[in-house]
C-alpha atoms as a PDB file:
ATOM      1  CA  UNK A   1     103.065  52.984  96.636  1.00  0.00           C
ATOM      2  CA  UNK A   2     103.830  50.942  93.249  1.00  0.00           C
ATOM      3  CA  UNK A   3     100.521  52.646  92.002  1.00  0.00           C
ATOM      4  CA  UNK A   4     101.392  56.080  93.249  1.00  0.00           C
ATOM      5  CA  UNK A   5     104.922  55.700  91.382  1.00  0.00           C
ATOM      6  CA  UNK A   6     103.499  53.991  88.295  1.00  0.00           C
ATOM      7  CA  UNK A   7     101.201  57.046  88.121  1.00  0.00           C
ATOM      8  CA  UNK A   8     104.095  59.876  88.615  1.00  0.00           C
ATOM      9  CA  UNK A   9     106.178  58.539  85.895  1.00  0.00           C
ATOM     10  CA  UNK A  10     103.544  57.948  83.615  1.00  0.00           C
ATOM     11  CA  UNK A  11     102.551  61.728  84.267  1.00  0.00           C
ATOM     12  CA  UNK A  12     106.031  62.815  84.504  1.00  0.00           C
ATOM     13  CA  UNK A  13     105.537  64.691  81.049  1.00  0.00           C
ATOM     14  CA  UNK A  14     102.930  66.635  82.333  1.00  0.00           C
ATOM     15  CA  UNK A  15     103.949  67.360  85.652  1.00  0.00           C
ATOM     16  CA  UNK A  16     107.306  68.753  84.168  1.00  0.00           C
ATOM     17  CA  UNK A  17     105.219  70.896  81.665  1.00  0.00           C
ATOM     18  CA  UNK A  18     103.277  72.225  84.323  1.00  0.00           C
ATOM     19  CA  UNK A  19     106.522  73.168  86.511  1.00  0.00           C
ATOM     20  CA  UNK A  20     108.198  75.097  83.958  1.00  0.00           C
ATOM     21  CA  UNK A  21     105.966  77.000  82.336  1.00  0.00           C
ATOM     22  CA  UNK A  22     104.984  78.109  86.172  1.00  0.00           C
ATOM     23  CA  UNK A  23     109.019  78.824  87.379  1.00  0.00           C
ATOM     24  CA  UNK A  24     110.487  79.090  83.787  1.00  0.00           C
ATOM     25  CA  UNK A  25     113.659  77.336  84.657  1.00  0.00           C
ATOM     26  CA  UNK A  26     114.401  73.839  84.491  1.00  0.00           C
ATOM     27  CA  UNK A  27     116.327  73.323  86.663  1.00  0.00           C
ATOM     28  CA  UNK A  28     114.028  74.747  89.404  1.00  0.00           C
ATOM     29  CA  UNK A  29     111.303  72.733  87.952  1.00  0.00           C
ATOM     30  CA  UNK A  30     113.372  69.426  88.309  1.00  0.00           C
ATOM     31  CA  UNK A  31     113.798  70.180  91.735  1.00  0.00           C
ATOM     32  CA  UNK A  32     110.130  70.983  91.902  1.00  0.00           C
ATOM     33  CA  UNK A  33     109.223  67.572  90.963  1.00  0.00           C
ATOM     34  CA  UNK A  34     111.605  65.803  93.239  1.00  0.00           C
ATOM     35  CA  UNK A  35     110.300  68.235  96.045  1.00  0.00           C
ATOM     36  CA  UNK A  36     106.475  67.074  95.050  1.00  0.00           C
ATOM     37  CA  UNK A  37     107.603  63.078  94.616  1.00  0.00           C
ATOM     38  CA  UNK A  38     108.849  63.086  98.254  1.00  0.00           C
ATOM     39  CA  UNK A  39     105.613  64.980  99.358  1.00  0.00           C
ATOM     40  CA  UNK A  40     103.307  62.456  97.583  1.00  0.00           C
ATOM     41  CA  UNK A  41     105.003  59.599  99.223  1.00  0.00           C
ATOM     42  CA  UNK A  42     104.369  60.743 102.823  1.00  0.00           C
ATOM     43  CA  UNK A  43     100.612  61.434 101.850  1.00  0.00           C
ATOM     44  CA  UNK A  44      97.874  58.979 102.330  1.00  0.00           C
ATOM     45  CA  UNK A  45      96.150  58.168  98.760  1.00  0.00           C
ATOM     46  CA  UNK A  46      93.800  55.966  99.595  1.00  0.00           C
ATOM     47  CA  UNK A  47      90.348  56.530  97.800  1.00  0.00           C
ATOM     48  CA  UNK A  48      92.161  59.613  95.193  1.00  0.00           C
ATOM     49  CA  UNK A  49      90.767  58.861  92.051  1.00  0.00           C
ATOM     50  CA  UNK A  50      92.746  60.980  89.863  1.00  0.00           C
ATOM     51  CA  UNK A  51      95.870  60.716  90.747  1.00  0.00           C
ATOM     52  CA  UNK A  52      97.050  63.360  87.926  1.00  0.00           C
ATOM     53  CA  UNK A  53      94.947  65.582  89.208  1.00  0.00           C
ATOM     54  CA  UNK A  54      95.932  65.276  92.919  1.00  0.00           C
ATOM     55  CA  UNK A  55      99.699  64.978  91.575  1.00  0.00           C
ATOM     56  CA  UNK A  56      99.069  68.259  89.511  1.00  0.00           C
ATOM     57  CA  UNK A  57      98.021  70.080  92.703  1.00  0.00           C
ATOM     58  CA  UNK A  58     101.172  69.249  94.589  1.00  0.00           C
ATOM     59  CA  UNK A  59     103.415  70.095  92.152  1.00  0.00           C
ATOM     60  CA  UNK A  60     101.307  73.314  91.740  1.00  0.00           C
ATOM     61  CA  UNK A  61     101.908  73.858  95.286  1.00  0.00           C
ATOM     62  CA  UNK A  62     105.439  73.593  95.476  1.00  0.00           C
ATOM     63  CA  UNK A  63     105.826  75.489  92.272  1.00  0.00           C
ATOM     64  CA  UNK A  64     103.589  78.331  94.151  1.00  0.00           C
ATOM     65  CA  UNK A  65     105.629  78.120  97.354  1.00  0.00           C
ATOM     66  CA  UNK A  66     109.177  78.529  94.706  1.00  0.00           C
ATOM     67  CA  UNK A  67     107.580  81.553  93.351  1.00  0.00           C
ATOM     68  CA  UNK A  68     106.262  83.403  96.547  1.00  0.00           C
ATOM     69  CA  UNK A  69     109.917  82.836  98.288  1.00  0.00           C
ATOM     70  CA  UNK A  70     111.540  84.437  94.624  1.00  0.00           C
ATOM     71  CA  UNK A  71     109.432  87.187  94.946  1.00  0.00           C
ATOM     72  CA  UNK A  72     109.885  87.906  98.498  1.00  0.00           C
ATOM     73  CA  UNK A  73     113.926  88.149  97.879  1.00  0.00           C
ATOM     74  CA  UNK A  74     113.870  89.607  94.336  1.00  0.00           C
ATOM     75  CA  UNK A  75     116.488  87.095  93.202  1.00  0.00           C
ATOM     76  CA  UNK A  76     118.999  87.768  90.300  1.00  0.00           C
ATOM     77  CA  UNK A  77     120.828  85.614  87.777  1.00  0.00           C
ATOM     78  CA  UNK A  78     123.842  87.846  87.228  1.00  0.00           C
ATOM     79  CA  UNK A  79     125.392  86.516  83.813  1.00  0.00           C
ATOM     80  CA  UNK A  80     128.634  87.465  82.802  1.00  0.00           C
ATOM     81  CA  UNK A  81     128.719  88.981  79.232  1.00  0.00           C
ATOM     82  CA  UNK A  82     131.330  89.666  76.525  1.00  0.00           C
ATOM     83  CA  UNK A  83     130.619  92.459  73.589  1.00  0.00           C
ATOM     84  CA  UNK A  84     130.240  89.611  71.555  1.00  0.00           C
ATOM     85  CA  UNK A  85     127.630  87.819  73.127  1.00  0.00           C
ATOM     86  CA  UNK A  86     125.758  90.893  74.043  1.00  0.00           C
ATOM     87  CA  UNK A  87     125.659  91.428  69.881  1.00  0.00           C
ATOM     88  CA  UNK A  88     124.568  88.190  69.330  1.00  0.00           C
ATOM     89  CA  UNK A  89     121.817  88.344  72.116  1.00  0.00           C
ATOM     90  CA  UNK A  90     123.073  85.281  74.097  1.00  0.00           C
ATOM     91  CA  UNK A  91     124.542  85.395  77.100  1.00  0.00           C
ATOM     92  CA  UNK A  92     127.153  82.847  78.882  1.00  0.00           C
ATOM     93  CA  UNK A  93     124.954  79.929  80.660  1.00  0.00           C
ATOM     94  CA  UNK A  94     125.882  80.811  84.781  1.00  0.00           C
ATOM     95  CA  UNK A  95     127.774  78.320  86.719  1.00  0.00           C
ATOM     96  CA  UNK A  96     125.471  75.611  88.047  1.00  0.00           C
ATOM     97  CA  UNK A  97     122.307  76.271  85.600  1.00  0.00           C
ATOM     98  CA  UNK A  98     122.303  72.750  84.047  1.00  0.00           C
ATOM     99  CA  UNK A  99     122.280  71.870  80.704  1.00  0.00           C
ATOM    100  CA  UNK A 100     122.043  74.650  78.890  1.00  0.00           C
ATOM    101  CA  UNK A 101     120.648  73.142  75.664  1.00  0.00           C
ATOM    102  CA  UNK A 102     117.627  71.607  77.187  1.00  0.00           C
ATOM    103  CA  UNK A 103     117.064  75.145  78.776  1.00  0.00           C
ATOM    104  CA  UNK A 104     117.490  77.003  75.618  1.00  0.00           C
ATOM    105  CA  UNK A 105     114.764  74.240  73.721  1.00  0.00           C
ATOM    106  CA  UNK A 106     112.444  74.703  76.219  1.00  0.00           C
ATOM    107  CA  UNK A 107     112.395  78.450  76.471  1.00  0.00           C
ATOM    108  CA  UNK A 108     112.175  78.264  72.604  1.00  0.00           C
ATOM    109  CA  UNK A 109     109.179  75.806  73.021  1.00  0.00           C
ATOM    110  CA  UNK A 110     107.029  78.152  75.287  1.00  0.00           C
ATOM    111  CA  UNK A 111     108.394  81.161  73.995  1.00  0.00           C
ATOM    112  CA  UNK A 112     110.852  83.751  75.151  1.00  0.00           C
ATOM    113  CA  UNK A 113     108.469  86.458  75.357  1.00  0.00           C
ATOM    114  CA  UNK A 114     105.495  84.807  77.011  1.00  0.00           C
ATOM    115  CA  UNK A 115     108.083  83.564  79.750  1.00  0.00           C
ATOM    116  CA  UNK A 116     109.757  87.451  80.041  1.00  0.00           C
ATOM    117  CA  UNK A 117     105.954  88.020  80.560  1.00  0.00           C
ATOM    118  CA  UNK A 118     104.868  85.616  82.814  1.00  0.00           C
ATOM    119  CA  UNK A 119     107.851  86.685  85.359  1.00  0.00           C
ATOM    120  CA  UNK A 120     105.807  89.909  85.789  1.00  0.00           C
ATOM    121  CA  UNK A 121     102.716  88.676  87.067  1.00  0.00           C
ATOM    122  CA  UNK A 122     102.303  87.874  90.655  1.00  0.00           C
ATOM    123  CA  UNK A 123     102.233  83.957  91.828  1.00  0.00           C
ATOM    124  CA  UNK A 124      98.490  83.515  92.312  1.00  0.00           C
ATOM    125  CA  UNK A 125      98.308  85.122  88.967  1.00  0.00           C
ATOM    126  CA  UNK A 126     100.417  82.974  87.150  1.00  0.00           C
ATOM    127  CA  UNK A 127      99.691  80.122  88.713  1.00  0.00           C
ATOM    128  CA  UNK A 128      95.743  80.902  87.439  1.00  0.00           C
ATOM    129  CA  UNK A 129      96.839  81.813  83.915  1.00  0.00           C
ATOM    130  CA  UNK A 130      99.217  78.825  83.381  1.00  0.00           C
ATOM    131  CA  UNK A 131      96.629  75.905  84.627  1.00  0.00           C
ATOM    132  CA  UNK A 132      93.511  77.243  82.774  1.00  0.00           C
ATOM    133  CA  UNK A 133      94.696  78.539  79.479  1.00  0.00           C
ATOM    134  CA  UNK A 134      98.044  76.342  79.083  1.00  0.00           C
ATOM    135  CA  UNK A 135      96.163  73.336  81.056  1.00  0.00           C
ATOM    136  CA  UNK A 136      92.151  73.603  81.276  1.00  0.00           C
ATOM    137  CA  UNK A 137      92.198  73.060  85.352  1.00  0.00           C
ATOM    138  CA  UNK A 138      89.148  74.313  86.417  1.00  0.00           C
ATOM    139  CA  UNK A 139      88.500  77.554  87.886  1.00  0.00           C
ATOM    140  CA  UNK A 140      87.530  75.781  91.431  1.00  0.00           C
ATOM    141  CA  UNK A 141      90.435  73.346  91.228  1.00  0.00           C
ATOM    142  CA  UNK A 142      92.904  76.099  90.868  1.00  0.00           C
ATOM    143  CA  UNK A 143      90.748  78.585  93.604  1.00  0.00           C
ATOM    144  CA  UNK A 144      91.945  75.792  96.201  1.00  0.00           C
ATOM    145  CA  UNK A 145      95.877  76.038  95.633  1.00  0.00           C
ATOM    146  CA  UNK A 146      96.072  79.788  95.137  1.00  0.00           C
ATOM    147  CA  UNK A 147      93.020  79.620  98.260  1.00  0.00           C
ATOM    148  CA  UNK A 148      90.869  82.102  96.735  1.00  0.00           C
ATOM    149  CA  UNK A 149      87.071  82.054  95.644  1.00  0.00           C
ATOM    150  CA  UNK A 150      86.670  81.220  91.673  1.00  0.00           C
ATOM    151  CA  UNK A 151      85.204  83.932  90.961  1.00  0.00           C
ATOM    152  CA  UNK A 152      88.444  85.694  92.101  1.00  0.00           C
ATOM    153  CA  UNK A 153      90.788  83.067  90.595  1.00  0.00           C
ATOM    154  CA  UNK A 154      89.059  83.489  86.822  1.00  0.00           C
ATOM    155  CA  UNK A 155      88.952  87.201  87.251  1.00  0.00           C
ATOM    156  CA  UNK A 156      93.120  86.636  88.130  1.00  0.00           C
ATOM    157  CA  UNK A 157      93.578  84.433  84.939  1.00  0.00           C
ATOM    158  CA  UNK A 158      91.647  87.435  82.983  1.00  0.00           C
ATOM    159  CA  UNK A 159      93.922  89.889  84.316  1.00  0.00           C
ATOM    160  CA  UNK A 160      96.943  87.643  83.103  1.00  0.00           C
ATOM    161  CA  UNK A 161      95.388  87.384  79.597  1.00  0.00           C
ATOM    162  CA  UNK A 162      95.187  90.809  79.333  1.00  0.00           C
ATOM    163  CA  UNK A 163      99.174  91.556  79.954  1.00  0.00           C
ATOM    164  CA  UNK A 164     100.334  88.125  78.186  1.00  0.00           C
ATOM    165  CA  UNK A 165      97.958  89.758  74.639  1.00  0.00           C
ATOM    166  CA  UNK A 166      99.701  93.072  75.109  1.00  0.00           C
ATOM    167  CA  UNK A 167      99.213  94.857  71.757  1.00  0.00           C
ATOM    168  CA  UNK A 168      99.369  94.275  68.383  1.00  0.00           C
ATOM    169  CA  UNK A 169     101.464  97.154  65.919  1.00  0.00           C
ATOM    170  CA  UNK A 170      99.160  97.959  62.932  1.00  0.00           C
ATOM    171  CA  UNK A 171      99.515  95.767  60.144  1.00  0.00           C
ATOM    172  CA  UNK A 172     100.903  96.246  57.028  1.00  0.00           C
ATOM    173  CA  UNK A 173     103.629  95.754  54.392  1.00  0.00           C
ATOM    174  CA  UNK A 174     106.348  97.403  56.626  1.00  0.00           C
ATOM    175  CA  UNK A 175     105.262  95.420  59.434  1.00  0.00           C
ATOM    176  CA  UNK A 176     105.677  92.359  58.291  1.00  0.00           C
ATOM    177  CA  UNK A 177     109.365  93.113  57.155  1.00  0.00           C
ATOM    178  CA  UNK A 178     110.241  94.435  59.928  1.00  0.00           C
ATOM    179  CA  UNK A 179     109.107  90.792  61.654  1.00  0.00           C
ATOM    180  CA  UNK A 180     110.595  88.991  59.004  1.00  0.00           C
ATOM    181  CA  UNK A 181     114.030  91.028  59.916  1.00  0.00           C
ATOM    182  CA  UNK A 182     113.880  90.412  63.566  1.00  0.00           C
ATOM    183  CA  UNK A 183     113.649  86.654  63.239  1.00  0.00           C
ATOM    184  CA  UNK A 184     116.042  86.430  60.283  1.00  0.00           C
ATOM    185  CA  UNK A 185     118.617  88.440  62.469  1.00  0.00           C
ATOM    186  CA  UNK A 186     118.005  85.932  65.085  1.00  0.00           C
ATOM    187  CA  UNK A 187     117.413  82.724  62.862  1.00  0.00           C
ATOM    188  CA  UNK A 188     121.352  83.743  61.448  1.00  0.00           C
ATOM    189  CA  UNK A 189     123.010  84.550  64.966  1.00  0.00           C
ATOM    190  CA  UNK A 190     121.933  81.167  66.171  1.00  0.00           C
ATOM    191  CA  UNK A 191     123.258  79.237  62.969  1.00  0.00           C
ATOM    192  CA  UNK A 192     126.491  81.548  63.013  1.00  0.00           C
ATOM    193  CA  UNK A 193     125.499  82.596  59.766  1.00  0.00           C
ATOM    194  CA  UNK A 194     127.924  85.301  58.541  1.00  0.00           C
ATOM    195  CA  UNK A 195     126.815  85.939  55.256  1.00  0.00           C
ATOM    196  CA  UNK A 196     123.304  86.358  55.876  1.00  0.00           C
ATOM    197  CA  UNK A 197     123.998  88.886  59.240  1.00  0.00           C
ATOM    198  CA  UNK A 198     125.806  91.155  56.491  1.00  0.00           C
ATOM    199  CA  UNK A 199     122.869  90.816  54.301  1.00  0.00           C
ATOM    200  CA  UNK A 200     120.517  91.841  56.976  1.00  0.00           C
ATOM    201  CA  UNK A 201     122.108  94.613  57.809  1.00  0.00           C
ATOM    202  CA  UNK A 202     122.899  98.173  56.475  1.00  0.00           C
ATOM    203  CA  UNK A 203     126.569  98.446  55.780  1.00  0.00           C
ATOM    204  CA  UNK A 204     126.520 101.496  58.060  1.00  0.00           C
ATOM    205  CA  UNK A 205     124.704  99.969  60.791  1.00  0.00           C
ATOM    206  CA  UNK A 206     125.262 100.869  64.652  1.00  0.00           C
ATOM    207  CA  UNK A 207     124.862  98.759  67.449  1.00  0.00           C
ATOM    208  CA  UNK A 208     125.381 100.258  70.927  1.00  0.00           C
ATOM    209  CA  UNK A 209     125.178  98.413  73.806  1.00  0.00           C
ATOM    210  CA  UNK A 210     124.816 100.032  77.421  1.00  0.00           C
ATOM    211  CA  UNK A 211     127.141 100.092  80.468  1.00  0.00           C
ATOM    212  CA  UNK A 212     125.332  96.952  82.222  1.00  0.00           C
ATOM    213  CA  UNK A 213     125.936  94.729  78.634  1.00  0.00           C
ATOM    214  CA  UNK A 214     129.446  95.236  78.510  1.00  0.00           C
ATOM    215  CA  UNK A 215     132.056  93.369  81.131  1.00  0.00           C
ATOM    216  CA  UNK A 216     134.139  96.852  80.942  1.00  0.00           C
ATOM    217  CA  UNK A 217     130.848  98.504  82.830  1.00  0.00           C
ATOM    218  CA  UNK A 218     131.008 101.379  80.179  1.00  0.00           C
ATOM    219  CA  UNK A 219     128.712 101.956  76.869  1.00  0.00           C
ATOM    220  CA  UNK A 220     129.855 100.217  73.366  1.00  0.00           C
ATOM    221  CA  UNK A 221     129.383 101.751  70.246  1.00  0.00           C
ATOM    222  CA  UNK A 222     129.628  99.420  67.028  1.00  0.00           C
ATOM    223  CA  UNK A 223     129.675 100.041  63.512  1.00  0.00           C
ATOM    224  CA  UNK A 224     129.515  98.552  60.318  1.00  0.00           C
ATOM    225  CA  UNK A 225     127.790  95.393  59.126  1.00  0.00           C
ATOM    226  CA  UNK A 226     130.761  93.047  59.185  1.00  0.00           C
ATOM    227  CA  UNK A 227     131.607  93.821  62.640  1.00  0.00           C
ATOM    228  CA  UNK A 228     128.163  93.676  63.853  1.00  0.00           C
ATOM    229  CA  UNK A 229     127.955  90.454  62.275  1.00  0.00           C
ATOM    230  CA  UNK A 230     131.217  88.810  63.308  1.00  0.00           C
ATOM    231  CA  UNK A 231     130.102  89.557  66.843  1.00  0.00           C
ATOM    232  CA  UNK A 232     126.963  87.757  66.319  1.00  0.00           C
ATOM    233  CA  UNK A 233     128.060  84.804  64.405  1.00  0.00           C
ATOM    234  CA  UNK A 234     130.739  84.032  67.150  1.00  0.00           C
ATOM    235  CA  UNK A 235     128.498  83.785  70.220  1.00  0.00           C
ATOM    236  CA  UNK A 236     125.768  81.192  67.862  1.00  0.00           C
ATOM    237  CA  UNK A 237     125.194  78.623  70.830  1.00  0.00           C
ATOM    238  CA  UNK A 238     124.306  81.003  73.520  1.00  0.00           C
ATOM    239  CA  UNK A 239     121.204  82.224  71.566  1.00  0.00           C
ATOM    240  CA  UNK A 240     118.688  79.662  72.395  1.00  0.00           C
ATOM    241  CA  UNK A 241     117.362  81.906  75.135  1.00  0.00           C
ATOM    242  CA  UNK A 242     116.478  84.570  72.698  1.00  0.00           C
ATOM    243  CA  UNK A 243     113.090  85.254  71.133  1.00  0.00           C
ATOM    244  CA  UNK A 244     111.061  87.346  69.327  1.00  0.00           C
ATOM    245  CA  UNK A 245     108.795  89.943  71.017  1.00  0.00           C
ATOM    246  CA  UNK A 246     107.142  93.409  70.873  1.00  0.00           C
ATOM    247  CA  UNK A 247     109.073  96.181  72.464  1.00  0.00           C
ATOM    248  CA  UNK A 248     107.582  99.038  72.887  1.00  0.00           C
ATOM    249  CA  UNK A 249     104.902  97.993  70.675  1.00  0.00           C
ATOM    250  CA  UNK A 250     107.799  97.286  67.620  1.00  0.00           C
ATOM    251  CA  UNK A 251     109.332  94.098  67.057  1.00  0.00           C
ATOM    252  CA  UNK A 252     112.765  93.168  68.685  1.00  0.00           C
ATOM    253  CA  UNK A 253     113.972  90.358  70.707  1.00  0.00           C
ATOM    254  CA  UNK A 254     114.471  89.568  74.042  1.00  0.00           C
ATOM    255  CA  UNK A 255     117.490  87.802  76.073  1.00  0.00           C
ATOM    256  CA  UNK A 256     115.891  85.860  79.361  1.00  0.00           C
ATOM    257  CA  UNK A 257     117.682  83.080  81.054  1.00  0.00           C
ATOM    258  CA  UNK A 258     115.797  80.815  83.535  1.00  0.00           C
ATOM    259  CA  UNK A 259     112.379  82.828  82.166  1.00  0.00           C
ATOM    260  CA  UNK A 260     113.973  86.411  83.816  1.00  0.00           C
ATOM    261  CA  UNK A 261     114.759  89.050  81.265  1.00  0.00           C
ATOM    262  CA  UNK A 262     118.822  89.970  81.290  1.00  0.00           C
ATOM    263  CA  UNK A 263     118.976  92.324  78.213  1.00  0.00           C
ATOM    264  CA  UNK A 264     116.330  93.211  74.884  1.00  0.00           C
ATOM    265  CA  UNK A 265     117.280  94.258  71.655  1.00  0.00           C
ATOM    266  CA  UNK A 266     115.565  96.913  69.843  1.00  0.00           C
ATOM    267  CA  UNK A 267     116.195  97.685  66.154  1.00  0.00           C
ATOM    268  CA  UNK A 268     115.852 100.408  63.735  1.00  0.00           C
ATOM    269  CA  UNK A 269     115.295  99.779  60.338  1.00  0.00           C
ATOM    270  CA  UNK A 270     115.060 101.261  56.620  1.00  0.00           C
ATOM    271  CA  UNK A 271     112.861 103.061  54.979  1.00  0.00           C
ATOM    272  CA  UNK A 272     111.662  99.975  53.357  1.00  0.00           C
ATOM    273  CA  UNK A 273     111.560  98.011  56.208  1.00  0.00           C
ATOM    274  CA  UNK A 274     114.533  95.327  55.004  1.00  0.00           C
ATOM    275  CA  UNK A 275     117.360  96.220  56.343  1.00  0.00           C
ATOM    276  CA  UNK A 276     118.678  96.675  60.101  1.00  0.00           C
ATOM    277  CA  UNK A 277     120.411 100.236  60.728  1.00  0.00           C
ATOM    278  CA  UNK A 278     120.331  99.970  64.035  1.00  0.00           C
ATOM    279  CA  UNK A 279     120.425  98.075  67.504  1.00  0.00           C
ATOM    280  CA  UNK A 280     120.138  99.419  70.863  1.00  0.00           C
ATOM    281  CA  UNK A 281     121.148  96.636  73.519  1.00  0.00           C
ATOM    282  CA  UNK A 282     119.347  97.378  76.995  1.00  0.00           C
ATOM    283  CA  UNK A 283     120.420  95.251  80.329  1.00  0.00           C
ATOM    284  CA  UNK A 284     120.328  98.021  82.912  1.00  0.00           C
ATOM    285  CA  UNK A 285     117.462  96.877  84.989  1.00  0.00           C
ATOM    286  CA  UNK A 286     115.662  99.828  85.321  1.00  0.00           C
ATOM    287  CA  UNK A 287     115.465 100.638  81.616  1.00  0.00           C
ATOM    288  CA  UNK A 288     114.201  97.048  81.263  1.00  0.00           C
ATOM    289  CA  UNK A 289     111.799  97.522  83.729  1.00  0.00           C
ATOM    290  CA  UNK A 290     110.192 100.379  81.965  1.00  0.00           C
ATOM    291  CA  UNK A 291     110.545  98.677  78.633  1.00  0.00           C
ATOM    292  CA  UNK A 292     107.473  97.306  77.366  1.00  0.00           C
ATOM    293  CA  UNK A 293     107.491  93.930  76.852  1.00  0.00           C
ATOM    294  CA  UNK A 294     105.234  91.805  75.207  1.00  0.00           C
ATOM    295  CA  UNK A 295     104.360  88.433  73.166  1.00  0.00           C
ATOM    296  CA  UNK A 296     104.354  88.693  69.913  1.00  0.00           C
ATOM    297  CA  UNK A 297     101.633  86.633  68.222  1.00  0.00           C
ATOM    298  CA  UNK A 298     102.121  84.237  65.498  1.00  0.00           C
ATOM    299  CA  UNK A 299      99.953  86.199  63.255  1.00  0.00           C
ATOM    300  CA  UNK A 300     101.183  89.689  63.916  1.00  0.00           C
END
């Protein structure tokens, strides 16, 4: 038992890695690992000679068990939101989600985007994108936690690939400003940067935000770049679950809480590509739904 527990916290990292990137919440994937500790202590391992392998596998296991049972009751996180917040593209952490920092610093270490993503892909396929590209398991390891053949598990990992890629808009000049907008307008909302906001935006910028963004449950229409920005600079802490991604094959960003997308902001832009003139905020489900989401690459 002292080796088994030596083992586990010396693979703790790892093991915590491997849980969230597979349930995209921390919290869930702390109670993943205490779930897989208490399994691994009532299992014989006598004669397993990598233990961070076989320690892997559980917590694979219970990670797969935590996503089956979420997809079977199509849970929600229902956030509460103020006009503010929904400007800023933060929402208010929900009661009970832990610490809300160390989710926000997490989802900005994986990425927003590729955990939006990775919530549309069934379990087995996640599970068989995550371990081989994030974690080089072997095909045939992962084909006997997912219990399918390899030849089935790579071709589900494939599959994965293909969605997490998505597509890249065409490059060029305008492209690149309109990236370099999107993450400044993010970059200031998290730092409650005023000033810069107003210089990101055109001074007769709109935002509207839809009926399931608003606490009132009907559309808001703002305008003007000081008020757009004062809404944004006030909700600066709630924006570490925020991220750049491609909507709709254009860059905008993307609100998701515990990995599950709550609202995406799309943006128009100037002429030359430097300025924000618009910003559509979309939270009702369906629209999201449609929306086409994807990662945006470093070198878009």
């Amino acid at each position: 038992m002292a080796r088994l527990a030596e083992r586990f916290e010396a693979d703790r990292a790892h093991l915590a890695a491997v849980a969230y990137r597979l349930l995209g919440s921390a919290a869930e994937a702390d109670d993943a690992l205490q779930d897989a500790w208490l399994r691994a202590q009532q299992a014989r391992t006598e004669g397993i000679g990598n233990l961070t392998g076989w320690l892997t596998t559980i917590v694979t296991r219970v990670c797969l068990n935590h996503l089956r049972a979420r997809r079977s009751r199509r849970e929600e996180f229902v956030d509460a939101y103020e006009p503010q917040a929904a400007a800023a593209t933060a929402p208010a952490p929900a009661a009970g989600a832990g610490d809300p920092a160390r989710e926000a610093l997490l989802a900005d270490e994986v990425g927003v985007a590729l955990l939006v993503v990775l919530d549309t892909l069934g379990p087995a396929e996640r599970v068989a994108f995550v371990l081989h590209d994030m974690f080089a398991v072997p095909f045939d390891e992962i084909a006997s936690v997912i219990e399918r053949t390899p030849d089935a598990t790579r071709q589900l990992a494939s599959r994965a690939r293909r969605r997490v890629r998505g597509r890249t808009p065409a490059p060029g000049a305008d492209t690149r400003r309109r990236r370099a907008a999107v993450e400044a307008y993010l970059a200031a909302a998290r730092g409650g940067d005023f000033a810069a906001l107003v210089a990101l935006l055109d001074p007769d910028v709109v935002l509207r935000a839809d009926a399931f963004a608003a606490p009132a449950g009907e559309p808001v229409t703002v305008r003007g770049a000081e008020s757009v920005a004062r809404g944004a600079s006030r909700a600066a802490i709630r924006a570490g679950h925020t991220g750049l991604a491609l909507l709709d094959g254009d860059f905008g960003l993307v609100m998701a809480p515990h990995g599950r997308v709550r609202l995406a902001l799309a943006f128009t832009f100037s002429a030359d590509g430097t300025r924000i003139t618009g910003i559509d905020i979309v939270a009702e489900p369906e629209r999201l739904r449609k929306m086409g989401i994807e990662v945006a690459d470093a070198g878009d």
